[in-house]
N, C-alpha and C. Protein backbone atom coordinates (compact mmCIF):
# COMPACT_ATOMS: atom_id res chain seq x y z
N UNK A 1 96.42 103.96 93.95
CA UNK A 1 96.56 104.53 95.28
C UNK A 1 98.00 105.03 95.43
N UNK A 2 98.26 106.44 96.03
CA UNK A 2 99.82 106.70 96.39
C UNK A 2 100.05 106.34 97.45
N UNK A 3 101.19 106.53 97.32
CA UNK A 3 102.05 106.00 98.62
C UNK A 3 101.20 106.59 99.77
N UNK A 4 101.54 108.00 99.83
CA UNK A 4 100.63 108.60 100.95
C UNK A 4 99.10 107.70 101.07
N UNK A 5 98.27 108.17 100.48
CA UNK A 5 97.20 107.18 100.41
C UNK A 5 97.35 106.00 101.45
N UNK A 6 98.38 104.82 100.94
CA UNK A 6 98.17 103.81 101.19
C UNK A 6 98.81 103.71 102.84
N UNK A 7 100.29 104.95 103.18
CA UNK A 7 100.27 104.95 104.60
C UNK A 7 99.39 105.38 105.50
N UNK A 8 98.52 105.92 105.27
CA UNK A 8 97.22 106.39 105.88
C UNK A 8 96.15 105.21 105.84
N UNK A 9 96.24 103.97 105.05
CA UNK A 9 94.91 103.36 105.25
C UNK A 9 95.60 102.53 105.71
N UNK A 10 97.10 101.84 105.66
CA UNK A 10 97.34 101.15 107.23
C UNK A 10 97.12 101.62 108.14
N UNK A 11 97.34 103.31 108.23
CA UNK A 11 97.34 103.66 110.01
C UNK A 11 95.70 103.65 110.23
N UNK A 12 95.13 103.75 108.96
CA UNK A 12 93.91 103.42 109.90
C UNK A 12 92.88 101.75 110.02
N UNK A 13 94.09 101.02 109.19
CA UNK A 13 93.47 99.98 109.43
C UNK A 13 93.72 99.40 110.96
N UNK A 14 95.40 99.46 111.42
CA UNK A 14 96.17 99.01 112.76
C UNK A 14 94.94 99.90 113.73
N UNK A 15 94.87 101.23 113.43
CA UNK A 15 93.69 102.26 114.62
C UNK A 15 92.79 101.06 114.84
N UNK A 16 91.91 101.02 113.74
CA UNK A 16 90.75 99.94 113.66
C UNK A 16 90.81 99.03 114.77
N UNK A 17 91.61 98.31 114.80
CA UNK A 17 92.24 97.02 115.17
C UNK A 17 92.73 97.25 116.76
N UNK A 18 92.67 98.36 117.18
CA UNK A 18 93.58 98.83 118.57
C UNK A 18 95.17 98.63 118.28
N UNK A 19 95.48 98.67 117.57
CA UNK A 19 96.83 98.55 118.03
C UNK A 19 97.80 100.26 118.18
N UNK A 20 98.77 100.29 119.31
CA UNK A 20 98.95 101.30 120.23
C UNK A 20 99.65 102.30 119.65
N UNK A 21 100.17 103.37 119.56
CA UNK A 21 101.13 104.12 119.59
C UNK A 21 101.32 103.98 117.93
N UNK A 22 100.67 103.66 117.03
CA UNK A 22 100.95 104.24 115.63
C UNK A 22 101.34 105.62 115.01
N UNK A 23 102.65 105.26 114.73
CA UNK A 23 103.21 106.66 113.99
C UNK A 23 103.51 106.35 112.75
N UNK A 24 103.79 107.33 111.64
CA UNK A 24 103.98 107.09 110.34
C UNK A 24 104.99 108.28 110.43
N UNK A 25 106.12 107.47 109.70
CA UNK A 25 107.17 108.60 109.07
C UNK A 25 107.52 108.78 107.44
N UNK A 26 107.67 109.99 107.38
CA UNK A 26 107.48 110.41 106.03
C UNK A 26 109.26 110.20 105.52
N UNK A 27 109.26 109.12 104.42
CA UNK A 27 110.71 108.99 104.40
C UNK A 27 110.66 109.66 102.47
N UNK A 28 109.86 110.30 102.03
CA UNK A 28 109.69 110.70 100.53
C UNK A 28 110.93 111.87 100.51
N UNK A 29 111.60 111.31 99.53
CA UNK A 29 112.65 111.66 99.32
C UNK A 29 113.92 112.37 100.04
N UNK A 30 114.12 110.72 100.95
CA UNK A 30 114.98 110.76 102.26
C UNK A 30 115.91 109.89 101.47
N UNK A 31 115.93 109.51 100.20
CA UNK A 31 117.26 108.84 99.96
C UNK A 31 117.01 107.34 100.28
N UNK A 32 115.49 106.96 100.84
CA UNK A 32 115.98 105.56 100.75
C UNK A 32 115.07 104.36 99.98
N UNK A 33 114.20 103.48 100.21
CA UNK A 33 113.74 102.80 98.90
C UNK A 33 112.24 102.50 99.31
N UNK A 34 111.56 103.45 100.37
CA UNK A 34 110.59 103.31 100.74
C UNK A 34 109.99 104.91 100.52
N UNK A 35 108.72 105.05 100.27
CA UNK A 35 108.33 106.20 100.86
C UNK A 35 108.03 106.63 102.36
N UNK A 36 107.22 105.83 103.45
CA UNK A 36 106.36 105.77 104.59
C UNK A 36 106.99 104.37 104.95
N UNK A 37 107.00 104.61 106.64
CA UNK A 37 107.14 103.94 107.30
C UNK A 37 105.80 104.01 108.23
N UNK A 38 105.47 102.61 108.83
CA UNK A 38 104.51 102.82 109.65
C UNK A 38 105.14 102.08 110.63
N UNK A 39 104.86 102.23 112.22
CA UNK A 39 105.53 101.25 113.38
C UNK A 39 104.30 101.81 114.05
N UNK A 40 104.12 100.31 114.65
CA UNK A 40 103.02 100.07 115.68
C UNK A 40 102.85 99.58 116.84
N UNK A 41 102.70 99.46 118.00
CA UNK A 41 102.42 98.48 118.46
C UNK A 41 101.54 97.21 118.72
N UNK A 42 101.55 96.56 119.11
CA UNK A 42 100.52 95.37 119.58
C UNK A 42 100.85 94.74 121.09
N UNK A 43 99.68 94.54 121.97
CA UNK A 43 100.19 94.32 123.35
C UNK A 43 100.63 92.95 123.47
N UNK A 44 100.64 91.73 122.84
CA UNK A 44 100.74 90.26 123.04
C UNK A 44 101.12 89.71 121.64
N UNK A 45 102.13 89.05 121.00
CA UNK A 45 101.96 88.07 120.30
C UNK A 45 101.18 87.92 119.54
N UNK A 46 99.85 87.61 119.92
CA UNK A 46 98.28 87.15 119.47
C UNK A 46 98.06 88.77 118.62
N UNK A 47 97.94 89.92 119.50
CA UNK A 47 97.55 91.01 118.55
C UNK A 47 98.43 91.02 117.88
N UNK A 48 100.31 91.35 117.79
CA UNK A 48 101.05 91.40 116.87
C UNK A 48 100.82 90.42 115.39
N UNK A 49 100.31 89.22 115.81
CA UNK A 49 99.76 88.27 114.32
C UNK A 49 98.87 88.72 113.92
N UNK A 50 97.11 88.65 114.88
CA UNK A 50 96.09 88.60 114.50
C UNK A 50 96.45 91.02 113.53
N UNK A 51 97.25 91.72 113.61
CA UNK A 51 97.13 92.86 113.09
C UNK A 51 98.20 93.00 112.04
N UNK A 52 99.05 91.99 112.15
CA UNK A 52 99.64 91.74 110.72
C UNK A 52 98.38 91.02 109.80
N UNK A 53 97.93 90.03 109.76
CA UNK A 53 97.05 89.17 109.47
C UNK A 53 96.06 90.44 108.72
N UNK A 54 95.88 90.95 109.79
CA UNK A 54 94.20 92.04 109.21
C UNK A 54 94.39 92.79 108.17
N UNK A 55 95.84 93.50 108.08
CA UNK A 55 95.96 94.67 107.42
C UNK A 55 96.63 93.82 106.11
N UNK A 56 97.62 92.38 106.32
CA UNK A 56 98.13 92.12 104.80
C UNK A 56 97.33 91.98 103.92
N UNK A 57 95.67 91.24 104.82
CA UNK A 57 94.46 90.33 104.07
C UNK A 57 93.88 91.43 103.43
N UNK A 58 93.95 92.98 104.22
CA UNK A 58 92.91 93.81 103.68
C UNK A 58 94.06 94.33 102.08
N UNK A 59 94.87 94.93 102.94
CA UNK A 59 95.74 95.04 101.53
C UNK A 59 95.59 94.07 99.82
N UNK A 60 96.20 92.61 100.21
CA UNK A 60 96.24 92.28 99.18
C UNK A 60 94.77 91.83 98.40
N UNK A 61 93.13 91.82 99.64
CA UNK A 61 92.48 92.62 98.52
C UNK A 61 92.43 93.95 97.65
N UNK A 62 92.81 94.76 97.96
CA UNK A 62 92.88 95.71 97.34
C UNK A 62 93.69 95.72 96.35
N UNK A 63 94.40 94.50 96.44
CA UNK A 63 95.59 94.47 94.63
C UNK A 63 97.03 94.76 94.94
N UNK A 64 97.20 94.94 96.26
CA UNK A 64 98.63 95.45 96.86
C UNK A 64 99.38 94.17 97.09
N UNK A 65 100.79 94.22 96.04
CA UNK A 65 101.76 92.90 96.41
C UNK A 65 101.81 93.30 97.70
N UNK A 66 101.73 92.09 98.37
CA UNK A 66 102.33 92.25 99.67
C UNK A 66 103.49 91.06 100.25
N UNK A 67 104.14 91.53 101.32
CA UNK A 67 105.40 90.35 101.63
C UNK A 67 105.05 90.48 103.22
N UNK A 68 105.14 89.29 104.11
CA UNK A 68 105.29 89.22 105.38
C UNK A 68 106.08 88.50 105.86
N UNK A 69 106.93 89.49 106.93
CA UNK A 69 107.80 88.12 107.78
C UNK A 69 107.87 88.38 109.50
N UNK A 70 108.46 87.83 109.72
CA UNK A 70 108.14 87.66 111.57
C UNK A 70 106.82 87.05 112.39
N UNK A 71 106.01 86.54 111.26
CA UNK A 71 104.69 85.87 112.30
C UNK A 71 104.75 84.70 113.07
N UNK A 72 106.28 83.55 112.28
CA UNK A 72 106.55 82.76 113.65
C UNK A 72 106.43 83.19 115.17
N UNK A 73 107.34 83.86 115.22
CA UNK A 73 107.91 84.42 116.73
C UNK A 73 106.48 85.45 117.58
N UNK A 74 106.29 86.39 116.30
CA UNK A 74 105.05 87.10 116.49
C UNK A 74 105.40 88.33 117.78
N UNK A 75 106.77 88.38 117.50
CA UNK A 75 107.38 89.66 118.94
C UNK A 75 107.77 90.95 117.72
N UNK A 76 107.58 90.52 116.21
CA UNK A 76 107.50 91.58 115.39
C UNK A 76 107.02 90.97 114.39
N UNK A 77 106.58 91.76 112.99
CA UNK A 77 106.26 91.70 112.21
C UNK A 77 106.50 92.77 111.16
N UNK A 78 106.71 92.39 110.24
CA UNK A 78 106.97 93.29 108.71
C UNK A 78 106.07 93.13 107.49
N UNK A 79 105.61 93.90 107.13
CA UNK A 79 104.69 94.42 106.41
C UNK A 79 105.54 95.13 105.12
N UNK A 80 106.15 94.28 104.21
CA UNK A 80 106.32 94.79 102.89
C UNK A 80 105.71 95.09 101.91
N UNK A 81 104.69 96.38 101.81
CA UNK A 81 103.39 96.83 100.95
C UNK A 81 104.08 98.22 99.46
N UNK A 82 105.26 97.43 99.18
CA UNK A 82 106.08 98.19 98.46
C UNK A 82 106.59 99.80 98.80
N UNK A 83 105.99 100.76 98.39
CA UNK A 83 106.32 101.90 98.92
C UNK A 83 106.01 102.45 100.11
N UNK A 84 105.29 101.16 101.24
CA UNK A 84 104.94 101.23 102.59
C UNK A 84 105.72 100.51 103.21
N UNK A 85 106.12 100.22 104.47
CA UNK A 85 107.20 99.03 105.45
C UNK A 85 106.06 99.81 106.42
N UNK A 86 105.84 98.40 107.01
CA UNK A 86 104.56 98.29 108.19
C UNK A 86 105.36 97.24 109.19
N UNK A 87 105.60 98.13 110.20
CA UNK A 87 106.46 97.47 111.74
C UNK A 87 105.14 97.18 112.86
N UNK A 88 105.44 96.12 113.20
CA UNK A 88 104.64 95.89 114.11
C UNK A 88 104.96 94.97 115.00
N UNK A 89 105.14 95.70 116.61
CA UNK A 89 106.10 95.00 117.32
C UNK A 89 105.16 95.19 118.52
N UNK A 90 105.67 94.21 119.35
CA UNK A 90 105.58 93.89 121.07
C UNK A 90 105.87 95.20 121.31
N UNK A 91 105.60 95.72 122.91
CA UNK A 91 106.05 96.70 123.42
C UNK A 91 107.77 96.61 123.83
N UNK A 92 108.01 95.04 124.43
CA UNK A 92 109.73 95.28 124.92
C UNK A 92 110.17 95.23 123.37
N UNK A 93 109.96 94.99 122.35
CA UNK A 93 110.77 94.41 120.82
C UNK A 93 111.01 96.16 120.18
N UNK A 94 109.44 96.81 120.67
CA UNK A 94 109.72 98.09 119.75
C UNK A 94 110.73 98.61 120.54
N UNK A 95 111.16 99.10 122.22
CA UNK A 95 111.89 99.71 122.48
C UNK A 95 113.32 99.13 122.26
N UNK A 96 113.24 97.54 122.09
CA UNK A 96 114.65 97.61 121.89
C UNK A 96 115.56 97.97 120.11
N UNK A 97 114.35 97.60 119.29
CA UNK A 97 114.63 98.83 118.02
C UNK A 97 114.85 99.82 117.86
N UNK A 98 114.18 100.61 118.73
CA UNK A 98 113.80 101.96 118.42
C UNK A 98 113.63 102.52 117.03
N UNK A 99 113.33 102.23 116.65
CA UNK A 99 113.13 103.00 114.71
C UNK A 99 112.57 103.89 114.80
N UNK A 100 111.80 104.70 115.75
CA UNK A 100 111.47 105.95 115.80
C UNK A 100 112.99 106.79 115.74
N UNK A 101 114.01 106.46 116.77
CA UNK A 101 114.86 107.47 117.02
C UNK A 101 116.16 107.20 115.67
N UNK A 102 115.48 106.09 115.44
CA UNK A 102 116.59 105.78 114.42
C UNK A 102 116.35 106.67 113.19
N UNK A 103 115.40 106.77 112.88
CA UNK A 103 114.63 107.63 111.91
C UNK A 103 114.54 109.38 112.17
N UNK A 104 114.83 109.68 113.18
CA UNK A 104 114.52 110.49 113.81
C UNK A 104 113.29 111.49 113.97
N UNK A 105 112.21 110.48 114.23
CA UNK A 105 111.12 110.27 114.58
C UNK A 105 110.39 111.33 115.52
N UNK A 106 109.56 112.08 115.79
CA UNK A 106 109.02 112.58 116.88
C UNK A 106 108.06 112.11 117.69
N UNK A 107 107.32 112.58 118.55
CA UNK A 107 106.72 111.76 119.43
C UNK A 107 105.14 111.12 118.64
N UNK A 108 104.84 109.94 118.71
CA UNK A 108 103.75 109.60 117.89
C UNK A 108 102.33 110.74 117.76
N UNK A 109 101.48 110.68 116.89
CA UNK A 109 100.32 111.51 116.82
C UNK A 109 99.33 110.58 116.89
N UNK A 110 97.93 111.46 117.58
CA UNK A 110 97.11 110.54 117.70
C UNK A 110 96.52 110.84 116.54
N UNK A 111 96.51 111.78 116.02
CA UNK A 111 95.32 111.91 114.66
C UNK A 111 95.54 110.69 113.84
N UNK A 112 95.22 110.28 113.50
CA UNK A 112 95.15 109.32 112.24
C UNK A 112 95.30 109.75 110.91
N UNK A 113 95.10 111.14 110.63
CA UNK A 113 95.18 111.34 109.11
C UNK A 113 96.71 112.41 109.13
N UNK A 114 97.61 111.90 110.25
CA UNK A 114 98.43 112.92 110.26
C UNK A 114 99.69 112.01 109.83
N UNK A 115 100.65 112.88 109.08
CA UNK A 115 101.75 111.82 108.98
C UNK A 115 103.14 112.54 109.30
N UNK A 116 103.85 112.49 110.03
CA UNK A 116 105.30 112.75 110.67
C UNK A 116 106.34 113.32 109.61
N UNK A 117 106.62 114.51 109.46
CA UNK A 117 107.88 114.69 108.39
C UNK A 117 108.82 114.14 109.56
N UNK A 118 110.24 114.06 108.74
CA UNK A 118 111.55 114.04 109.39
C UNK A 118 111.98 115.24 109.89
């Protein structure tokens, strides 16, 4: 599976799942050690776990090392799927990141098979 590939079947696993405002940014050959970024939301805690949870389980069937951190707190979560980083935050946690603007991000898409250049 490529990179592309595989940022597209998070965004449509998080869709699946409801979780809000999914954007994917295209970081392929932006200089840094990821291809795709995905940031998501989740409205509570409970969705921020239970949609980390869904997408690592579906992943690492599929054969994908995967790494997770932030499910203590559960006000974010990280999704290390190697040439993917899967954000998944509360609504107050994402705005106080902002990694959209940090990235310089545009406004999210609803399509699902669409993915954000820089």
């Amino acid at each position: 599976m490529t990179s592309f590939e595989l940022a597209q079947l998070v965004k449509h696993l998080l869709d699946e799942k409801k979780a809000e405002n999914i954007i994917v940014i295209d970081l392929v050959n932006k200089g840094t050690i990821v291809d795709y970024m995905v940031i998501a939301t989740g409205t509570s805690s409970r969705q921020v776990n239970a949609l980390a949870d869904y997408v690592s389980q579906d992943l690492k069937q599929r054969g994908c090392p995967v790494a997770v951190e932030g499910i203590p707190q559960c006000d974010w979560a990280l999704i290390d799927a190697g040439d993917v980083l899967v954000h998944i935050f509360k609504p107050e946690s994402r705005l106080f990141y902002n990694l959209e603007k940090m990235w310089g991000s545009k406004e999210p898409v609803d399509e699902v098979s669409q993915v954000l250049p820089l």
